[in-house]
Each structure stands twice: as structure tokens, then as C-alpha cells.
Protein backbone atom coordinates (compact mmCIF):
# COMPACT_ATOMS: atom_id res chain seq x y z
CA UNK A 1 -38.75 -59.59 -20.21
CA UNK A 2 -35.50 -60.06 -21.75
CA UNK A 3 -35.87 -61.30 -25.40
CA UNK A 4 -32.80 -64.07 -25.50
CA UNK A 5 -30.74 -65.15 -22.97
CA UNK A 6 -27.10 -63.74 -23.61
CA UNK A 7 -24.21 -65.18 -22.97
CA UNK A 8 -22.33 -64.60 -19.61
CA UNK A 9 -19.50 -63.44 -21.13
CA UNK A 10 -21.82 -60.38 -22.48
CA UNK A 11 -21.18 -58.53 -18.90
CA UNK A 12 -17.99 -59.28 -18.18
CA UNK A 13 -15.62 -56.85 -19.75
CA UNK A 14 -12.08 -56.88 -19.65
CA UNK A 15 -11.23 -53.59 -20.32
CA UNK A 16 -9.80 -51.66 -17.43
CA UNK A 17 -11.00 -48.64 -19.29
CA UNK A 18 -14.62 -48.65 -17.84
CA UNK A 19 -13.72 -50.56 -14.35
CA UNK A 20 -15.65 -48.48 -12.09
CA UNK A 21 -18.62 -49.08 -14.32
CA UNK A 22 -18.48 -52.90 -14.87
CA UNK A 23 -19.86 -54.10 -11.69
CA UNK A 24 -22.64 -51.49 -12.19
CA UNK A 25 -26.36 -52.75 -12.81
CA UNK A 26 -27.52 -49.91 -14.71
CA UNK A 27 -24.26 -50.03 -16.44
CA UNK A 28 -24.88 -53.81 -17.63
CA UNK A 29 -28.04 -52.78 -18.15
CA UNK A 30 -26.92 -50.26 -20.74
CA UNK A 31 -24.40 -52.11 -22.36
CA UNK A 32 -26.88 -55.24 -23.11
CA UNK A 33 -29.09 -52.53 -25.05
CA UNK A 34 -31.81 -53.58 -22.46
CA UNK A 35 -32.11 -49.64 -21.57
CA UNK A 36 -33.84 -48.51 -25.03
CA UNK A 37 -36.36 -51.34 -25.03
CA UNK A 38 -37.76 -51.05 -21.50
CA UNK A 39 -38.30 -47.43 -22.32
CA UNK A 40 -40.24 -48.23 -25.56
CA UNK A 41 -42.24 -51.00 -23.50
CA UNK A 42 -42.90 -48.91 -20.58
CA UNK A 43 -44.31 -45.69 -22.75
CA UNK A 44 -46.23 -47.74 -25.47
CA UNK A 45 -48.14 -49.66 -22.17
CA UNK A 46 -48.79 -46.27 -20.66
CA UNK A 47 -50.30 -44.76 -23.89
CA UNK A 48 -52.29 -47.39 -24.17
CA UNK A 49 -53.66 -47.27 -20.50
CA UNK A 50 -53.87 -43.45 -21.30
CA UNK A 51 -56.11 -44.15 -23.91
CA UNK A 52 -58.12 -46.94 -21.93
CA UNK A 53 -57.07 -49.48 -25.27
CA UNK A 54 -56.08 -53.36 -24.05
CA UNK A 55 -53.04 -54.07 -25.47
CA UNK A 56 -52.51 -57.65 -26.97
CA UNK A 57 -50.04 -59.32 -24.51
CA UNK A 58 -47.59 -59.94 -28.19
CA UNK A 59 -47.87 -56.06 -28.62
CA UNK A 60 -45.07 -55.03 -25.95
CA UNK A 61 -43.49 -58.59 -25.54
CA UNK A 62 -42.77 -58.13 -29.70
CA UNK A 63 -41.86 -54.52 -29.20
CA UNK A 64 -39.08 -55.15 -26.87
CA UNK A 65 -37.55 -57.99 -28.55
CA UNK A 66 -37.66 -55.36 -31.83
CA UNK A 67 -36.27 -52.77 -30.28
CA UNK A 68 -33.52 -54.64 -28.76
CA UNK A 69 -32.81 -56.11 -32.15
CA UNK A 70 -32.60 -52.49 -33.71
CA UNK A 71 -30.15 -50.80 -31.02
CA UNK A 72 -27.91 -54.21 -30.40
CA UNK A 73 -27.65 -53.76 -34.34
CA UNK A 74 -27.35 -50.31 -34.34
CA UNK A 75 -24.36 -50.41 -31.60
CA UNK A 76 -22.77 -53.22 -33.21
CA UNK A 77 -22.32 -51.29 -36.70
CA UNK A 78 -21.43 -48.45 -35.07
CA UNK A 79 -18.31 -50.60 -33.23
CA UNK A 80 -17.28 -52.34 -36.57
CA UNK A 81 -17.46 -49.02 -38.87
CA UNK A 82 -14.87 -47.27 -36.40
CA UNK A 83 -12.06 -50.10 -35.20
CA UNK A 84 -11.52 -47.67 -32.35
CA UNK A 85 -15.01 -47.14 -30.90
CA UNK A 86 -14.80 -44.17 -28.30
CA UNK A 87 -18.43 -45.06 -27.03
CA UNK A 88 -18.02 -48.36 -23.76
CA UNK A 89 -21.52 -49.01 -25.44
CA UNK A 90 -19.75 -49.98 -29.08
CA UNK A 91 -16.42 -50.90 -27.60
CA UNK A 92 -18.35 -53.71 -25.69
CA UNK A 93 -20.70 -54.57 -28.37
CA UNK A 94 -17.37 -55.07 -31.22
CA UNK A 95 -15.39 -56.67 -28.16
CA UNK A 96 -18.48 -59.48 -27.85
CA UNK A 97 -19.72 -59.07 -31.74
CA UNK A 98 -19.72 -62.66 -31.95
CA UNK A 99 -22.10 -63.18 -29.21
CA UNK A 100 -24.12 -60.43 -30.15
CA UNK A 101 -24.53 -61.54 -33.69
CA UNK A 102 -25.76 -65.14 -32.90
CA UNK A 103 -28.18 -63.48 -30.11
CA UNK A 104 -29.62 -60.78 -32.22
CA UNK A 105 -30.13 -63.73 -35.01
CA UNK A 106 -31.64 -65.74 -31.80
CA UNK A 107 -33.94 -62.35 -31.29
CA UNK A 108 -35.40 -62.28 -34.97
CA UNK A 109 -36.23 -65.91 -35.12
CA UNK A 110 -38.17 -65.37 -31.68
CA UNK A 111 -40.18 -62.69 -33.20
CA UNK A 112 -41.65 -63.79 -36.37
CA UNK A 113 -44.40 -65.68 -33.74
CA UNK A 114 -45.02 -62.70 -31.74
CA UNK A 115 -45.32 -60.42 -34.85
CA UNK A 116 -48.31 -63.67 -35.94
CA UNK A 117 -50.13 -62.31 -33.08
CA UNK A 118 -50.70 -58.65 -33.42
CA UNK A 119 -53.90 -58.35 -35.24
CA UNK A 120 -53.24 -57.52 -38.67
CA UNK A 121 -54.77 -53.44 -39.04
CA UNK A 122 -51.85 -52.61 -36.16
CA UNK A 123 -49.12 -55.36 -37.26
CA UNK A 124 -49.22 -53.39 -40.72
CA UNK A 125 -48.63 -49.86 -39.58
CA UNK A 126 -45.73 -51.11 -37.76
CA UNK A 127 -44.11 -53.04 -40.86
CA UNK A 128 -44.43 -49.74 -42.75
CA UNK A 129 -42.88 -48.38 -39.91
CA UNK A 130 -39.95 -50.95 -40.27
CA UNK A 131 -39.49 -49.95 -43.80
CA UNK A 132 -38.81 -46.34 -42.64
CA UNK A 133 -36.25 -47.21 -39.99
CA UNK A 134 -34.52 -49.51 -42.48
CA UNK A 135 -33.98 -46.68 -44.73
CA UNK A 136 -32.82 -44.68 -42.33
CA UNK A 137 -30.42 -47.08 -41.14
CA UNK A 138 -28.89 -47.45 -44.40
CA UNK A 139 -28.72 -43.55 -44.31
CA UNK A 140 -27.04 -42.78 -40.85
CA UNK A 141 -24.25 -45.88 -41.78
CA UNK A 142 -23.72 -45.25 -45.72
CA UNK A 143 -23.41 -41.21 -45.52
CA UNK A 144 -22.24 -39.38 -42.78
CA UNK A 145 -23.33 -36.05 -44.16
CA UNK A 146 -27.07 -36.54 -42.72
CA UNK A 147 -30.09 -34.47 -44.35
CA UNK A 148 -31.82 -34.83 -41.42
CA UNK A 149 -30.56 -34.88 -38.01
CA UNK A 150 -29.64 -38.35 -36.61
CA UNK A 151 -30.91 -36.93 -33.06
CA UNK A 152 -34.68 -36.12 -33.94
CA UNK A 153 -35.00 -39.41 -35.94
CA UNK A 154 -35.04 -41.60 -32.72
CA UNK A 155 -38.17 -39.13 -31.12
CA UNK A 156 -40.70 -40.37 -34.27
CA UNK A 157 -40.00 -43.45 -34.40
CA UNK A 158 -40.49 -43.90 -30.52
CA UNK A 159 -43.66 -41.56 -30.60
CA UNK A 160 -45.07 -43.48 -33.58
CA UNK A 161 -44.46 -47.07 -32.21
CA UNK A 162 -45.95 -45.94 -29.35
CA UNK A 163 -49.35 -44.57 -30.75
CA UNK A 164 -50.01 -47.25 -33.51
CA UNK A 165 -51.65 -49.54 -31.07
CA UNK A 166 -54.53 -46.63 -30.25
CA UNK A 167 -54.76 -44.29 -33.42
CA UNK A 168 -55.10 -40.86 -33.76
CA UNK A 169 -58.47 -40.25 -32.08
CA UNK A 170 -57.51 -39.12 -29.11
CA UNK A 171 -56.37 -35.46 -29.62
CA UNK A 172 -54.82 -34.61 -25.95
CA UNK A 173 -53.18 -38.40 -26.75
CA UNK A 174 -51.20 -37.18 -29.95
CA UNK A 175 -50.47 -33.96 -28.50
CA UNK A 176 -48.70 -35.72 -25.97
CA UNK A 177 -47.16 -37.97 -28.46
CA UNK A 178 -45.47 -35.19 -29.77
CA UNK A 179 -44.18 -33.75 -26.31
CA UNK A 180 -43.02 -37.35 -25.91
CA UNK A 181 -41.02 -36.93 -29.43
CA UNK A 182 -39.66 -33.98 -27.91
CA UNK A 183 -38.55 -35.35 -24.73
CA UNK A 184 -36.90 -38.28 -26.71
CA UNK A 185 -35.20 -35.77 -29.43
CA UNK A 186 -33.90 -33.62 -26.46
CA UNK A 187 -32.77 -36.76 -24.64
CA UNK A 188 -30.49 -37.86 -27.96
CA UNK A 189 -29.46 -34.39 -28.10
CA UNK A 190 -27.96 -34.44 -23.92
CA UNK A 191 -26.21 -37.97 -24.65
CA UNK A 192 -24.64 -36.09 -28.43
CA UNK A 193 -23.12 -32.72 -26.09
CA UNK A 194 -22.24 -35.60 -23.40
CA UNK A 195 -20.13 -37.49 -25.28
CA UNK A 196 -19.42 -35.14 -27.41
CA UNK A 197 -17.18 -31.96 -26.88
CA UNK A 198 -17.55 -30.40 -30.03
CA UNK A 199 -20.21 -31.01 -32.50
CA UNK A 200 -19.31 -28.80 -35.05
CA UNK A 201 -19.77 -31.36 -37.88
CA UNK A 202 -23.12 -32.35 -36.41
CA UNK A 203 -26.71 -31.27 -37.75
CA UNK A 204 -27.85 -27.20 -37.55
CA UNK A 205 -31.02 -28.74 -35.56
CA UNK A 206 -29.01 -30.54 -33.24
CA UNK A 207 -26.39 -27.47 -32.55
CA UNK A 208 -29.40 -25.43 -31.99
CA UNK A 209 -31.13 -27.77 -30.01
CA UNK A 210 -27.61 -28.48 -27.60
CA UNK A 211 -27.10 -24.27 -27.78
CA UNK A 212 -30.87 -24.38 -25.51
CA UNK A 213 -31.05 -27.59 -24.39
CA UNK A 214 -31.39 -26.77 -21.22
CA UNK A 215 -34.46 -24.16 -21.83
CA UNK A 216 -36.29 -26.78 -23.77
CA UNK A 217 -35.91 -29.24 -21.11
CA UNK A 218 -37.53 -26.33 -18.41
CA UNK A 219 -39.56 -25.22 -21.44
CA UNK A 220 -41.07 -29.08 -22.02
CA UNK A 221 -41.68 -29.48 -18.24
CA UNK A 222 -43.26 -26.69 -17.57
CA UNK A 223 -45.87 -26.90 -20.99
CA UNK A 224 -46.10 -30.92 -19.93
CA UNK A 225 -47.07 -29.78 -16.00
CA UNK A 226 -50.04 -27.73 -17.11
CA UNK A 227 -51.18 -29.81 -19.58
CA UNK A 228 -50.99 -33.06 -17.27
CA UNK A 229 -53.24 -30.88 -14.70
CA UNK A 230 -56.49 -30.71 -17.74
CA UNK A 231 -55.10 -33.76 -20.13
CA UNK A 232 -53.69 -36.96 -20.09
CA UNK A 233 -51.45 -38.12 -17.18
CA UNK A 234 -48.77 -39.23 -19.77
CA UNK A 235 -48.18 -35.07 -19.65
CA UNK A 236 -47.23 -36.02 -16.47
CA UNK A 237 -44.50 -38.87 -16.98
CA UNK A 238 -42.84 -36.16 -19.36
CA UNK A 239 -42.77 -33.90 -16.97
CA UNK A 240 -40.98 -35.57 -14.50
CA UNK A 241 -38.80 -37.22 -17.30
CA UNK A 242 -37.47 -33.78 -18.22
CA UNK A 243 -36.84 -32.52 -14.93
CA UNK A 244 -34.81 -35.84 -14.40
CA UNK A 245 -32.94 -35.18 -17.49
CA UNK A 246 -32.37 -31.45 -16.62
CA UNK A 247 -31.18 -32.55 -12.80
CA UNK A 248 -28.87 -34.77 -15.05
CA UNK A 249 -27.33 -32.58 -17.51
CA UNK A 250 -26.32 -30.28 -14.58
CA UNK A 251 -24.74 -33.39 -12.26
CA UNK A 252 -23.07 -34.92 -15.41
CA UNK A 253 -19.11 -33.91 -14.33
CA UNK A 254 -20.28 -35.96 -11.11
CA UNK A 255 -20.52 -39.67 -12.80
CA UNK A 256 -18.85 -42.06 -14.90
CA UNK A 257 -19.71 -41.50 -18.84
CA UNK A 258 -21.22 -45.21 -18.70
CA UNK A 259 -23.28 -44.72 -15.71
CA UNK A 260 -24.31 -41.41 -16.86
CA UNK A 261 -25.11 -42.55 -20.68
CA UNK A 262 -27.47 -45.47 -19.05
CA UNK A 263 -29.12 -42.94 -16.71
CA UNK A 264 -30.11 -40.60 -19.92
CA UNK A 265 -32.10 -43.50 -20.50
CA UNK A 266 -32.97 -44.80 -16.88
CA UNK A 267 -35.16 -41.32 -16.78
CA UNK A 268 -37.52 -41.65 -18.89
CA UNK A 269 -38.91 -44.76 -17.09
CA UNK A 270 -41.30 -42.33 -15.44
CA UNK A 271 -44.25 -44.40 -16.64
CA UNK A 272 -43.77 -47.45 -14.32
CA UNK A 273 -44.18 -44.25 -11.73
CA UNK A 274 -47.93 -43.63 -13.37
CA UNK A 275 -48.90 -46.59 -14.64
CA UNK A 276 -49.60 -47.92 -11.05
CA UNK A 277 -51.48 -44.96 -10.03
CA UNK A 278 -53.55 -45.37 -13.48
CA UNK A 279 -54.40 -49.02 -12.34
């Protein structure tokens, strides 16, 4: 379900810098910014299921060509604000900016006829939900001295996108729309310490969050296991989305920083596990 077809040259990279990564799937699947829009797809379907609510076939189709719009752009401001990225992710997205530029314009023309399609009560919580992100974009790339932490930002957006489609009448369903912000908050704060030796200039939150990451992770699994054995089974895609992030976080000296930055992302894909069984 990719949104545009990009340009071979967008997985070929020349720098010898990330060669044991560049013939890598789940690497080129990471540095096309496909990873962040399967996992919005795949947990927004599985709410949805959750909450026994048909999703209109533009709903996730016009979700992932968003998403992929808003990290590609994200990614590709982040490589031309520093001219020497540290991140393969923005090294290869300001090394192919060109490409990326005319695909992500590609991307937004595509969507203004899926966004036609959503039926108008759900198309408008999401476009209020667009004006949000847009001020915080213009926050986390005009002023690096954030009021809120750039790491639990990510978590409610993804939890409300997710939700829109089905409301708020399903009590067990936002509960676990808030574990699911936690899982994605805690998931931002692993890649941060990752990539990251010292985050001394980072937010409070997030140096608390990094100082127990790993109890919150056992914390979150554990809550998410009991609850998925009464509640929803999306309890149950958190669970085992923490406990792959956990394994991770441990076995992180063991793989290459790209590999291991596209598996942060490659574990919460737990839903395509469920959603079968659901079915």
C-alpha cells in the first residue's frame, strides 16, 4: 500500500557508512519512512475491528499516505536543519531531498481524493487533528527548547488518529488507547537513549521516562496482559509489543543502529498478529 512510487535511486545509498544495512529490507523499509505508516495503518484497522466499526476503505489507504507525508517531511527537515545529520534516516533523506520533495508533493496531490471520501463527522476530527500536528511541527523545528517533550507528542497523535474513526464509547477501547499512547511514548523514548548517549539537554519527562524505561515497558506488559484476559484483545497486541521492545532494548549492542532503529518500529506490528485471529 505504498502511497507513490519512489524513485530507485531512493534505496540505493552510497554511503559506505551504513553498508551492512543497505541491502537490508527492514532497513529500506525504514529509510523510505514506510515503517511509521504501516504501524498507524495496522493499529487504526485493529481498533476498529476491536470496536466491531467498518472502516471506509479511504480511512487507512488516506492514513498511510498522511502519515508517510508527515515523517518523510519530518526526516527531511531534520537532514536540512543539521548539514551533518548523525541519524542514516536524515542522512539518506538530505542525500535524496530532491526525490523526496517531488514524491512527498506526488503524496499530497494523491490525497486530497481520498480525504473526499471519509464521511465528513470523522474527516473533520482529523483536520483539527492536522492543525495540532502543524503547530507542533513548527514548534519542534523553530525552538529547540521544547515545553513539552518531543517523545510523548508522537503517542497522542497516534492514539487519537487511531480512535477518531470509532469515538469514545467504548470505555475498555480508550483505556487501551491510552496504553497504546504509552507504548508509542516509551517506544520514542528507546529510539532517543538509542541514538542518543547523553540526553542531558532533552525533556525532564523523557530523562525520567529513559531513567525506567525498562520498568515501564515490564510495567505496560504486565497491566496490558491482564487487561487483554477481561477487555479488548488490542490489550493484547500491546502486550506483546512491549515485550518485543523490552527483548530489544536489552539485544541493542547486538545490531546495526539502522536495523535496530527500523525494528523499534517493526514491533509494534503486533496487530497483523491479532487481527487474523479477530477475523
Amino acid at each position: 500500500m505504498e502511497p507513490v512510487d519512489l524513485p530507485v535511486q531512493l534505496v540505493k545509498i552510497q554511503s559506505t557508512a551504513w553498508q551492512p544495512s543497505q541491502t537490508s529490507l527492514l532497513a529500506r523499509w525504514h529509510l523510505l519512512s514506510l515503517d511509521a505508516p504501516c504501524v498507524a495503518v495496522a493499529w487504526t484497522c485493529l481498533f476498529a475491528h476491536a470496536a466491531h466499526t467498518s472502516l471506509p476503505a479511504a480511512i487507512p489507504v488516506a492514513m498511510f499516505v498522511a502519515v508517510w507525508i508527515i515523517y518523510a517531511t519530518d526526516r527531511l527537515l531534520d537532514g536540512l536543519r543539521d548539514a551533518s545529520p548523525s541519524e542514516p534516516r536524515h542522512r539518506f533523506h538530505h542525500r535524496h531531498r530532491r526525490a523526496f520533495t517531488l514524491a512527498i508533493v506526488a503524496a499530497a496531490i494523491a490525497l486530497i481524493p481520498l480525504t473526499l471520501e471519509i464521511p465528513w463527522p470523522i474527516l473533520k476530527l482529523y483536520l483539527v487533528l492536522a492543525a495540532i500536528l502543524l503547530v507542533w511541527f513548527a514548534i519542534v523545528h523553530a525552538n529547540p527548547h521544547r515545553i513539552l517533550p518531543k517523545e510523548l507528542l508522537p503517542g497522542i497523535f497516534c492514539a487519537a488518529a487511531a480512535i477518531i474513526p470509532i469515538g469514545l464509547q467504548h470505555r475498555a477501547i480508550t483505556a487501551a488507547a491510552l496504553a497504546y499512547c504509552l507504548l508509542i511514548t516509551l517506544n520514542c523514548c528507546c529510539i532517543s537513549t538509542w541514538e542518543h548517549d547523553a540526553l542531558a539537554e532533552a525533556h525532564p519527562a523523557t530523562r525520567f521516562i529513559v531513567r525506567h524505561l525498562q520498568k515501564l515497558l515490564l510495567t505496560l506488559a504486565l497491566l496490558s496482559a491482564a487487561a487483554s484476559l477481561r477487555s479488548t484483545p488490542i490489550f493484547l497486541a500491546i502486550t506483546l509489543s512491549a515485550i518485543l521492545l523490552l527483548s530489544l532494548d536489552r539485544l541493542r549492542h547486538h545490531l546495526d543502529p539502522t536495523d535496530l532503529r527500523a525494528a523499534a518500529d517493526l514491533v509494534l506490528l503486533t496487530p497483523l498478529l491479532i487481527l487474523p485471529a479477530l477475523r
